[in-house]
N, C-alpha and C. Protein backbone atom coordinates (compact mmCIF):
# COMPACT_ATOMS: atom_id res chain seq x y z
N UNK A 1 0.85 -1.19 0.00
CA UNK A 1 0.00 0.00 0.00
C UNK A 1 0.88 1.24 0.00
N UNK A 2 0.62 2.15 -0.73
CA UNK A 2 1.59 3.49 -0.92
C UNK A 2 0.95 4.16 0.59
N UNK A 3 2.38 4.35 0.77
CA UNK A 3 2.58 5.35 2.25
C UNK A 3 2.04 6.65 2.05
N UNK A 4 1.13 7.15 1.93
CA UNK A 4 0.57 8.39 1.93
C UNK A 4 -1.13 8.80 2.29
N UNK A 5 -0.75 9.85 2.47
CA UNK A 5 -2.62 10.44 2.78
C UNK A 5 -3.10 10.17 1.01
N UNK A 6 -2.09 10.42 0.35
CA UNK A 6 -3.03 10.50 -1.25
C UNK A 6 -3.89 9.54 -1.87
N UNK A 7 -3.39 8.14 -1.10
CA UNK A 7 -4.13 7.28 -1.66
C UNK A 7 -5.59 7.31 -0.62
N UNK A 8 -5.65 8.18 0.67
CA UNK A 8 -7.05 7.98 1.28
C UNK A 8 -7.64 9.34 0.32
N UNK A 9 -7.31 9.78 -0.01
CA UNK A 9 -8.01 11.50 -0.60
C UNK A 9 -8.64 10.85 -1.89
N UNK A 10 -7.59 9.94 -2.72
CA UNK A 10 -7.84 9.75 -4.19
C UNK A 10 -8.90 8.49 -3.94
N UNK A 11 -8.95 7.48 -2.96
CA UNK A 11 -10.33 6.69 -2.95
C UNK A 11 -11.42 7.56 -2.37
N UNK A 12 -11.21 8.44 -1.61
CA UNK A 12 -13.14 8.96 -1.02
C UNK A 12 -12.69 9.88 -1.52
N UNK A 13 -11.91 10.59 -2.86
CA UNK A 13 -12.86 11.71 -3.42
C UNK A 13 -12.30 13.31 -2.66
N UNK A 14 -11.39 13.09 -1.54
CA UNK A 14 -11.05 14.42 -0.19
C UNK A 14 -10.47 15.42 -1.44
N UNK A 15 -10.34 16.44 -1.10
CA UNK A 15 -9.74 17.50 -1.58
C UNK A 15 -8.83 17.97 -0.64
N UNK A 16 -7.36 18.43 -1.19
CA UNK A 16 -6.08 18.82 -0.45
C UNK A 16 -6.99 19.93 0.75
N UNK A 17 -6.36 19.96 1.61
CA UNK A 17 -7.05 21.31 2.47
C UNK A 17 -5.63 21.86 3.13
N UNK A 18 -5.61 23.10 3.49
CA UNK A 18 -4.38 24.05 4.01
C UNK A 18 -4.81 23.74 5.67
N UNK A 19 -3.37 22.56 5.84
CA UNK A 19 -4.08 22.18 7.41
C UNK A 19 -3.08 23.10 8.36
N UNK A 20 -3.30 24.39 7.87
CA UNK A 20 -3.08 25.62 8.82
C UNK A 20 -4.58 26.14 9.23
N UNK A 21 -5.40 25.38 7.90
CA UNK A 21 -6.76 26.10 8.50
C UNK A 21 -7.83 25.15 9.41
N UNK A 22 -7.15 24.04 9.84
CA UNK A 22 -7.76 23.31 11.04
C UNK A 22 -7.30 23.68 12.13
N UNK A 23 -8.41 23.85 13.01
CA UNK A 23 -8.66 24.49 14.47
C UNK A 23 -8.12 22.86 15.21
N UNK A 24 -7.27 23.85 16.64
CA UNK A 24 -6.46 22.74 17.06
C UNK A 24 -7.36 21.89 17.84
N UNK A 25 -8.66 22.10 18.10
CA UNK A 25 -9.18 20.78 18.13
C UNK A 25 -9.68 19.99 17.44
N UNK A 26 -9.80 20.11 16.15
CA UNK A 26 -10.03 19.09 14.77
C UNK A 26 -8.29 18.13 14.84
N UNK A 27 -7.05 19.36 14.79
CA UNK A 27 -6.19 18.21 14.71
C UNK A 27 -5.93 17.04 16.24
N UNK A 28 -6.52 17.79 17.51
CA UNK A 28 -6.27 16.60 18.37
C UNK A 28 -7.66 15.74 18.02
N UNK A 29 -8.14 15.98 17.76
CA UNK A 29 -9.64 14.56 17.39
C UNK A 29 -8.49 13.39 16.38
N UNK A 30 -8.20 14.33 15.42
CA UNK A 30 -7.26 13.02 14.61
C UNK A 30 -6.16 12.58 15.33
N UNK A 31 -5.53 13.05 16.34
CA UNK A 31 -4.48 13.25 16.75
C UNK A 31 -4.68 12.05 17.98
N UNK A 32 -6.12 12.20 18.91
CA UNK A 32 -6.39 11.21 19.75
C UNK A 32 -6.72 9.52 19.15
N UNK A 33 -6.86 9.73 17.98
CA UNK A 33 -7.23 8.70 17.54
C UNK A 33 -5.84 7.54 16.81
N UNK A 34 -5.17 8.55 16.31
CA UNK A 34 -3.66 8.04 15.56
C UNK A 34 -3.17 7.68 16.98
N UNK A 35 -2.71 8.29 18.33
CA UNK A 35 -1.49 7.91 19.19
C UNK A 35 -2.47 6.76 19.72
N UNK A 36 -3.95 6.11 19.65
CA UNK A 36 -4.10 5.58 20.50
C UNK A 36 -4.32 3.97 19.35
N UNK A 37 -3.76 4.40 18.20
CA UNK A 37 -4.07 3.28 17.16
C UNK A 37 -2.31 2.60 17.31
N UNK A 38 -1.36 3.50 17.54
CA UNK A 38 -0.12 3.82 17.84
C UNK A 38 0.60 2.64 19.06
N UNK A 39 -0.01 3.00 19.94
CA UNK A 39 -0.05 2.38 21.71
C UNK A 39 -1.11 0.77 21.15
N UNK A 40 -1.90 0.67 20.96
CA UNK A 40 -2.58 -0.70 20.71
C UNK A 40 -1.60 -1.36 19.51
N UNK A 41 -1.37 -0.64 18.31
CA UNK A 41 -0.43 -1.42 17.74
C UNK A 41 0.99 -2.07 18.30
N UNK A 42 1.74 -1.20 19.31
CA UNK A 42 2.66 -1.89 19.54
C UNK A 42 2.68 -2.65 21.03
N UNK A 43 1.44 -2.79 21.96
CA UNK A 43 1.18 -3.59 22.66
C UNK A 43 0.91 -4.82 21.54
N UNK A 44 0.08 -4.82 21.21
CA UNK A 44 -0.64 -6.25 20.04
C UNK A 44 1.20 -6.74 19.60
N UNK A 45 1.76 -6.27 19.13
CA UNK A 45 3.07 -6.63 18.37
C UNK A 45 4.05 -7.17 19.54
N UNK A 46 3.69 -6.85 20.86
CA UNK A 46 4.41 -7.32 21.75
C UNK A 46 4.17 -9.02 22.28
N UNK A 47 3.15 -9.22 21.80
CA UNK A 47 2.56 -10.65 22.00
C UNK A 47 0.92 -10.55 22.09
N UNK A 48 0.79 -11.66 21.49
CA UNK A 48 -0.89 -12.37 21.91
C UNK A 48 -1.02 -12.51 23.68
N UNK A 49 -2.40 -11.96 24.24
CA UNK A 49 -2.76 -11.77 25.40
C UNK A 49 -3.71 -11.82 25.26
N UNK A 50 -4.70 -11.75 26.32
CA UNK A 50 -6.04 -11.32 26.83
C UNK A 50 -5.82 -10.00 26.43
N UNK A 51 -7.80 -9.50 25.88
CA UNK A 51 -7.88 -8.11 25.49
C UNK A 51 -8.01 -7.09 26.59
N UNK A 52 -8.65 -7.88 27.82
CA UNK A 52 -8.86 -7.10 28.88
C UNK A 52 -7.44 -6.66 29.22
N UNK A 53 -6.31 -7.23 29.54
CA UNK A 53 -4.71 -6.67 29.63
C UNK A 53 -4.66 -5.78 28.79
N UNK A 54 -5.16 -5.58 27.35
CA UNK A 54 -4.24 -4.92 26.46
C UNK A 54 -4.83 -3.85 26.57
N UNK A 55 -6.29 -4.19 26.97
CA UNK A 55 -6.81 -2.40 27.48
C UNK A 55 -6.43 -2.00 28.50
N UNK A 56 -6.10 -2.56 29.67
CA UNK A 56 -5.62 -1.55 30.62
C UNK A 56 -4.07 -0.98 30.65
N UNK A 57 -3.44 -1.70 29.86
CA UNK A 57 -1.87 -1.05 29.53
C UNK A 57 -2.67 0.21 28.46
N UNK A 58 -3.22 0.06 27.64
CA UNK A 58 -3.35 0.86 26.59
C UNK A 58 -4.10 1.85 27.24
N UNK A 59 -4.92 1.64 28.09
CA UNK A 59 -5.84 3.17 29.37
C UNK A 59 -4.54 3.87 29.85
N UNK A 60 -3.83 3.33 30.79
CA UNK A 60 -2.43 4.01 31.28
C UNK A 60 -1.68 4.43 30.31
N UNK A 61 -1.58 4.51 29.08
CA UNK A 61 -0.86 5.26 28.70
C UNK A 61 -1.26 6.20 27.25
N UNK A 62 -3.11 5.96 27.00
CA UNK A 62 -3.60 7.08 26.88
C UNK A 62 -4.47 8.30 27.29
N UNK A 63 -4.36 7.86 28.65
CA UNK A 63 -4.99 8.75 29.56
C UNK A 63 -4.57 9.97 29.62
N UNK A 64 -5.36 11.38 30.11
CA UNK A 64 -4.67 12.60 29.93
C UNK A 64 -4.04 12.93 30.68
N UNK A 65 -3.24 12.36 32.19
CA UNK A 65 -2.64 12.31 33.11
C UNK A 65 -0.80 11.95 32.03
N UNK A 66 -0.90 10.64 31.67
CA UNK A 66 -0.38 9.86 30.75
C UNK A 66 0.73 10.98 29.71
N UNK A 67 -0.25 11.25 28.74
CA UNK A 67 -0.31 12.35 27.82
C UNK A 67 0.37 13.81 27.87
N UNK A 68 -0.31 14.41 29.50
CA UNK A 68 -0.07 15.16 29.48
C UNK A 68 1.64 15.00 30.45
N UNK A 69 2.27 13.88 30.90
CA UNK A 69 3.83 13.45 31.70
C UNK A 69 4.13 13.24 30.34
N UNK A 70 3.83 12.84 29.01
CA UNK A 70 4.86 12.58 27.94
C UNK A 70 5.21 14.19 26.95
N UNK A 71 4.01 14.85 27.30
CA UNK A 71 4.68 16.17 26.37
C UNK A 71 5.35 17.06 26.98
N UNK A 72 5.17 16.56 28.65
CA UNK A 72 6.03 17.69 29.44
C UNK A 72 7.91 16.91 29.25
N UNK A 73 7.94 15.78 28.84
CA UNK A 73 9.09 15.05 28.70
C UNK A 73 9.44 15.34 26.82
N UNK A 74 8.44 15.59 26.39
CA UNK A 74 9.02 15.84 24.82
C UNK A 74 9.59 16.92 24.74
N UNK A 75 8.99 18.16 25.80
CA UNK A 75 8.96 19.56 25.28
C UNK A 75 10.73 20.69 25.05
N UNK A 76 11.53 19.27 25.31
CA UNK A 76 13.32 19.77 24.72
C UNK A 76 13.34 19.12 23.55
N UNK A 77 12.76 18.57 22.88
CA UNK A 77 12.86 17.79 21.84
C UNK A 77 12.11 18.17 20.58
N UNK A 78 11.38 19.45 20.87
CA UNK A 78 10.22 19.95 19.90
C UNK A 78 10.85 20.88 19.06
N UNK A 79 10.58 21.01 17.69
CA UNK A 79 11.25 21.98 17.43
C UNK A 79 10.15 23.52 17.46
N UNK A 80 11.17 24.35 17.20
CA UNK A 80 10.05 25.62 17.29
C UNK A 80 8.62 25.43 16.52
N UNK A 81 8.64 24.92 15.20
CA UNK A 81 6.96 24.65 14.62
C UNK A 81 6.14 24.05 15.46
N UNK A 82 6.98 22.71 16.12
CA UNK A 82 5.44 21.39 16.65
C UNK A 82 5.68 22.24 18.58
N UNK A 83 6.74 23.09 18.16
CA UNK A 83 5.78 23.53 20.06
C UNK A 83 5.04 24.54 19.78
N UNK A 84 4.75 25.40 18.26
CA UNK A 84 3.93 26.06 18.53
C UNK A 84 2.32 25.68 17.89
N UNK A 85 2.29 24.52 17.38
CA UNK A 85 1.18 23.69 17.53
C UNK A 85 0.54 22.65 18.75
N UNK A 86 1.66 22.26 19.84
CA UNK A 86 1.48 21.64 20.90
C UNK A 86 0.96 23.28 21.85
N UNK A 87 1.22 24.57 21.46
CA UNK A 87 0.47 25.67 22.54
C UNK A 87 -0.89 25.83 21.45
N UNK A 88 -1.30 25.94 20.47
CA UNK A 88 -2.09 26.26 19.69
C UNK A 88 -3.17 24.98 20.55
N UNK A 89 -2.93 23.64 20.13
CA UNK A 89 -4.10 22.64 21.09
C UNK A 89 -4.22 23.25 22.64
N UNK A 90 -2.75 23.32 23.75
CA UNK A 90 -3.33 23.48 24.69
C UNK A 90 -3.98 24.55 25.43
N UNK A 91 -4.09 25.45 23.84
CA UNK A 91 -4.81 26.94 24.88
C UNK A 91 -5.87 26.86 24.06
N UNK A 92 -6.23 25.78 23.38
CA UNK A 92 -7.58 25.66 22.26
C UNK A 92 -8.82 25.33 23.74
N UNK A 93 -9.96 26.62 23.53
CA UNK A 93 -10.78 26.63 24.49
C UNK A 93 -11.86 25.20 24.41
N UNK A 94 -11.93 24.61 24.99
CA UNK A 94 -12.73 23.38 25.02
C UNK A 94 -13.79 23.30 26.07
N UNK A 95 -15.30 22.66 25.32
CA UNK A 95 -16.25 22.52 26.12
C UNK A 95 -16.26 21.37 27.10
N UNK A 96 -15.81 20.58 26.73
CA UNK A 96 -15.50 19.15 27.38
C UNK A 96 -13.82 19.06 28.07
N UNK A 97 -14.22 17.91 29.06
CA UNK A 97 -13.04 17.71 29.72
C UNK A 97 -13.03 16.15 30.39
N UNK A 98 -12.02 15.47 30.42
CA UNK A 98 -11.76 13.93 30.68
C UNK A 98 -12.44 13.88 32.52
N UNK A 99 -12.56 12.85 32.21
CA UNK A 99 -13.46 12.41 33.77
C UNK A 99 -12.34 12.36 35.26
N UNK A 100 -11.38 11.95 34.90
CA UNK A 100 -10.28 11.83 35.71
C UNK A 100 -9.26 12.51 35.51
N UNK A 101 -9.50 14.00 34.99
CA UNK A 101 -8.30 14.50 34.76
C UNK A 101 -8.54 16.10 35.27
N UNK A 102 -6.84 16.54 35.99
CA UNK A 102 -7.07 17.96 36.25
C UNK A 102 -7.34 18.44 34.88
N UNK A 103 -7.35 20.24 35.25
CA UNK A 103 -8.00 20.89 33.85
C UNK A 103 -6.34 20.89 32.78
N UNK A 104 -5.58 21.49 34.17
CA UNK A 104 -4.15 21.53 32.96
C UNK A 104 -3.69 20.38 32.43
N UNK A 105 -3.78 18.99 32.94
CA UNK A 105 -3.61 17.69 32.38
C UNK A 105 -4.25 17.83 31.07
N UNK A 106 -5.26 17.84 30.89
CA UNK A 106 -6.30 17.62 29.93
C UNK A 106 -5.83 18.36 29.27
N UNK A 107 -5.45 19.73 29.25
CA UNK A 107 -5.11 20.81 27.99
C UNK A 107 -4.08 20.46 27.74
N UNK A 108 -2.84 19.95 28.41
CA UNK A 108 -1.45 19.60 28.43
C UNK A 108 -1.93 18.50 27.00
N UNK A 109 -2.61 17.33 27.49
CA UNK A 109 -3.17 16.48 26.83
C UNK A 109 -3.59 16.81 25.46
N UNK A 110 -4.52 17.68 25.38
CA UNK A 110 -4.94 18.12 23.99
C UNK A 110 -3.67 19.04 23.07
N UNK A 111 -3.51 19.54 23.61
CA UNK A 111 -1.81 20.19 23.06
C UNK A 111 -1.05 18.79 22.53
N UNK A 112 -0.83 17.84 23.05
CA UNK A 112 -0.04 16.49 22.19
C UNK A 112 -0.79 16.34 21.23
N UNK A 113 -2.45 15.91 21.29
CA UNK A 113 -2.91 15.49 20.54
C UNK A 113 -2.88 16.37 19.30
N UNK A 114 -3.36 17.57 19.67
CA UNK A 114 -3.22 18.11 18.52
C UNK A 114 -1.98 18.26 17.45
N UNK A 115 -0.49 17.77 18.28
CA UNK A 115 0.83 17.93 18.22
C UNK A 115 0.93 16.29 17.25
N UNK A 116 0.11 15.56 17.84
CA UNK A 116 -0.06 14.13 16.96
C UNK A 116 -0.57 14.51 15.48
N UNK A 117 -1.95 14.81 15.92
CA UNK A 117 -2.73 15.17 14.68
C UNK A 117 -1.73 15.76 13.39
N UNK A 118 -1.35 17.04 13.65
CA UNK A 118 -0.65 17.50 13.14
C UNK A 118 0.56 16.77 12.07
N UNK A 119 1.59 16.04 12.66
CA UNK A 119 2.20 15.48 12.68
C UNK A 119 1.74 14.55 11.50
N UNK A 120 0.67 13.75 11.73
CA UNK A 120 0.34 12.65 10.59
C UNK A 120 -0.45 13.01 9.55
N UNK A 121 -1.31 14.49 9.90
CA UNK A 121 -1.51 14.89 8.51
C UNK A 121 -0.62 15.56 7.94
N UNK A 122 0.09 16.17 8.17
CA UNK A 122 1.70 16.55 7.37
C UNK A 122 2.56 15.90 7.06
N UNK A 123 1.75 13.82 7.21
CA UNK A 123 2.51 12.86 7.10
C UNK A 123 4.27 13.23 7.29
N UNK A 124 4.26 13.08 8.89
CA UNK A 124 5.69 13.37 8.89
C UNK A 124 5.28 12.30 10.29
N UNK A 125 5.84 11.10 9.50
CA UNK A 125 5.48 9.55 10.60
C UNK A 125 6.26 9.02 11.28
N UNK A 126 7.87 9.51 10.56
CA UNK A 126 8.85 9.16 11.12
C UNK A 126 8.56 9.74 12.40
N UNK A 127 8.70 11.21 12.22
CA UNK A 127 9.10 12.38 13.14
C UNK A 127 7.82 12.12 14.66
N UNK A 128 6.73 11.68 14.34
CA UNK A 128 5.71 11.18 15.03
C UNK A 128 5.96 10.30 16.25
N UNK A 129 6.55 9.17 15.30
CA UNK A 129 6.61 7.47 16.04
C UNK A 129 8.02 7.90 17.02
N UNK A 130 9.23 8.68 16.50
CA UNK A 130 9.98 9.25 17.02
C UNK A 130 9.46 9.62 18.43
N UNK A 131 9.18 10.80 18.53
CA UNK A 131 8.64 11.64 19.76
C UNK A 131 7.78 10.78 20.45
N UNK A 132 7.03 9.78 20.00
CA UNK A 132 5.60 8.99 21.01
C UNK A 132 6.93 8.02 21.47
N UNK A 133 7.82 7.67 20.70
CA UNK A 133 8.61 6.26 21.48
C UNK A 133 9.77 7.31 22.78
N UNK A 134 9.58 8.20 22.26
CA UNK A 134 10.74 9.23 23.31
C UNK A 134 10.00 9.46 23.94
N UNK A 135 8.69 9.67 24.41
CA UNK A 135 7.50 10.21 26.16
C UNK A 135 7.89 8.80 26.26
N UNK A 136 7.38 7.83 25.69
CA UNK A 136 6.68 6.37 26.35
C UNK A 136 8.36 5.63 27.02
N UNK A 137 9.36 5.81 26.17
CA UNK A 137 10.38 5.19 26.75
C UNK A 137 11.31 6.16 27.85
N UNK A 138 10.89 7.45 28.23
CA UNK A 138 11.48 8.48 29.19
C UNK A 138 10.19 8.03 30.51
N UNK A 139 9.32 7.67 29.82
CA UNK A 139 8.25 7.31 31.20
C UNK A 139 8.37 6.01 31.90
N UNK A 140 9.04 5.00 30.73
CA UNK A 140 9.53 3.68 30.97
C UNK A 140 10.55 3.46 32.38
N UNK A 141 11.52 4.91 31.62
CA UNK A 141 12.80 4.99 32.09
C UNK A 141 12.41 5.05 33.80
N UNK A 142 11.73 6.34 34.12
CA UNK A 142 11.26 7.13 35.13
C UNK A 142 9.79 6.93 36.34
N UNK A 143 10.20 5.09 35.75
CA UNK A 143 9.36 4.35 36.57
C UNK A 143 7.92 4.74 36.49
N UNK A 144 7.68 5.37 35.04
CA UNK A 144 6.22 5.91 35.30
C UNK A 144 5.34 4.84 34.67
């Protein structure tokens, strides 16, 4: 399968869009959905288990508690563009908020996501899987 957004645009028909003009909570909606397809893929690749296990490793480490300890661990590693899309999500005013999470967690939180989002629609996947394996293995490190 060709590595690109072009082949999802050229089967349903999408038209290019200037994704400067998505609001940073459109890119964390895509953004929550890619890191958490991300985290289940490489639990699943770690071995066959029970699904109930693979959800609760995969809750702990997409939770906005979670989320928001991996971008405070990315944030030497960002370059000037993706930290000023990781502040663009977390000062993006939101009606909703996670059940178990302070308010700055949660925005901390949406700031990655949107920092995800971003990221994979500018198909830049390397640079993505990069930064998610640098929170998850600095949290590894740091007994989190």
């Amino acid at each position: 399968m060709e590595a690109s957004l072009k082949k999802f645009k050229e089967l349903f028909g999408l038209e290019d869009t200037d994704i400067r003009t998505y609001s940073p909570l459109t890119l964390a909606y895509i953004g929550d959905a890619i890191y958490e397809l991300v985290i289940r893929t490489i639990l699943v690749e770690k071995g066959n288990t029970q699904v109930n296990k693979l959800h609760q490793r995969a809750s702990k480490l997409v939770k906005a508690s979670a989320q928001s300890a991996i971008i405070e661990k990315l944030k030497p590693y960002l370059t000037e563009e993706e930290t000023g899309v990781f502040k663009r999500g977390r000062n993006a005013k939101s009606f909703t908020m996670a059940k178990n999470a302070s308010m700055s967690d949660y925005r901390r939180a949406t700031g990655f996501e949107a920092l995800i989002g971003y990221l994979y629609l500018t198909e830049q996947w390397d640079r993505m899987l990069e930064l998610i394996k640098i929170g998850i293995t600095e949290g590894e490190n740091n007994g989190e």
